[in-house]
Protein backbone atom coordinates (compact mmCIF):
# COMPACT_ATOMS: atom_id res chain seq x y z
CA UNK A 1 1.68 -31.42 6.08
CA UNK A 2 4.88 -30.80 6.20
CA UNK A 3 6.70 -33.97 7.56
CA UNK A 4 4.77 -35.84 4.82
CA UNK A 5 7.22 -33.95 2.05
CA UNK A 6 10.27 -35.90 1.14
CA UNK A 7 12.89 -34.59 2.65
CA UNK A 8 10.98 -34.03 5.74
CA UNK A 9 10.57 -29.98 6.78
CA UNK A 10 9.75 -28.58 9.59
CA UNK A 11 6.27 -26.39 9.79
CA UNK A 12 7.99 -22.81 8.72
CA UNK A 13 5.28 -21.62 11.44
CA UNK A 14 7.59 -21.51 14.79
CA UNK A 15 9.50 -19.71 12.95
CA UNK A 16 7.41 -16.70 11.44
CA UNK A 17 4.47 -16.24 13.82
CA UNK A 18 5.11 -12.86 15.14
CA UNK A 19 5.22 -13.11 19.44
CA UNK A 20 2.39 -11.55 20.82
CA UNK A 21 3.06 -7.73 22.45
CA UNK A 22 2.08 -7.17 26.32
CA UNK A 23 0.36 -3.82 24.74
CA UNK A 24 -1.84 -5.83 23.31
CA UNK A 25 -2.91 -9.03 25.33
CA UNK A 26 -6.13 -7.54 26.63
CA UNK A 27 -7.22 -7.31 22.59
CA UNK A 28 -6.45 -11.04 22.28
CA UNK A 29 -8.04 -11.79 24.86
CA UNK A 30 -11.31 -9.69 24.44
CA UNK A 31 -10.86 -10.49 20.23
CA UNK A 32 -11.27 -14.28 21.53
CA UNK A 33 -14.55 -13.75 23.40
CA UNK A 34 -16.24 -12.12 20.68
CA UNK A 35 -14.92 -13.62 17.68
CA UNK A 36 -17.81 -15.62 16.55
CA UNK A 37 -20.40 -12.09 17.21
CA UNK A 38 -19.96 -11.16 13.28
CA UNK A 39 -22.34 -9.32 11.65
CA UNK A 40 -23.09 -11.58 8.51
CA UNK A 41 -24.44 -10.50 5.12
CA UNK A 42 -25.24 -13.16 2.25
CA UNK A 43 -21.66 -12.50 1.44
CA UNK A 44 -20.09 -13.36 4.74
CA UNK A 45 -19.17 -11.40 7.77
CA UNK A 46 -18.98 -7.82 7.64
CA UNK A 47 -18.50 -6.65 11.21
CA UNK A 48 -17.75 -7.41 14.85
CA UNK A 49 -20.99 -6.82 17.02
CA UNK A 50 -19.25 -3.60 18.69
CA UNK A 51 -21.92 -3.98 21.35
CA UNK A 52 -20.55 -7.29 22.37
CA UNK A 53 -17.17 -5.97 22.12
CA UNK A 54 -17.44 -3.07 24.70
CA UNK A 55 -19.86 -5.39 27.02
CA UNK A 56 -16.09 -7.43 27.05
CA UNK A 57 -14.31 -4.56 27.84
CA UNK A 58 -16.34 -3.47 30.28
CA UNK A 59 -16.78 -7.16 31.87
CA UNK A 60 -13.31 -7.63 32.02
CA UNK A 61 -12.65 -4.45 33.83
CA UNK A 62 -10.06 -3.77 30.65
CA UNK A 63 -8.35 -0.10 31.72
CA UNK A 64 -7.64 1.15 28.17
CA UNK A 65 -11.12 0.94 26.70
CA UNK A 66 -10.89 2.76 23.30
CA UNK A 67 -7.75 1.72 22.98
CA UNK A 68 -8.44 -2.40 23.15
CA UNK A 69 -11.98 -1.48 21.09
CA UNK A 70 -9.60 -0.07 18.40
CA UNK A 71 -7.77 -3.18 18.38
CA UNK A 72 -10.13 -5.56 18.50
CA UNK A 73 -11.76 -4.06 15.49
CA UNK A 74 -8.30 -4.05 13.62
CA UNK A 75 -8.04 -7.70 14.58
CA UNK A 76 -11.49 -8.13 12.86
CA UNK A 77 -11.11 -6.13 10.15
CA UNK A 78 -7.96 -8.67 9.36
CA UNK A 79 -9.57 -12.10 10.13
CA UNK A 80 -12.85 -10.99 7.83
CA UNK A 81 -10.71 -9.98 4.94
CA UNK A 82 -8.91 -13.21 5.30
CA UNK A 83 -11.92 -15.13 5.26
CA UNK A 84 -12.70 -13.45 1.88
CA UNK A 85 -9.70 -14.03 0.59
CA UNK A 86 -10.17 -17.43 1.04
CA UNK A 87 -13.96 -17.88 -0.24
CA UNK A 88 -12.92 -15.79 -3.42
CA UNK A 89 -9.98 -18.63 -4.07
């Protein structure tokens, strides 16, 4: 997108995305396994399946358990109200 725009610019991504925390690597990486368990309405996703989310935890031996679940549902919370914004544009 970007290097089609006269005078080519560079993607203003590498610059802004925020570097991801050690604190919070094990809620990546449990947020990717269970990303795709929403709970959907006719309106779109409303929730994370919390059951899948602490069968991840608890799979992947994660040591801060409510912690991670915390974040993971955080995480959620974000993505689904950014998949709103974009169905109500």
């Amino acid at each position: 997108m970007y290097a089609n725009r006269e005078p080519i610019q560079e993607s203003p991504c590498d610059i802004c995305r925020p570097e991801f925390r050690d604190d919070n690597m094990d809620a990546l990486r449990i947020y990717d396994l269970v990303k795709y368990q929403y709970i959907m309405s006719m309106s779109g996703a409303v929730d994370v399946n919390h059951m899948a989310v602490w069968k991840a935890i608890e799979k992947y031996g994660i040591k801060n358990e409510r912690e991670t679940f915390e974040k993971v549902l955080t995480l959620c919370r974000w993505h689904i109200n950014e998949m709103a914004k974009r169905r109500e544009s």
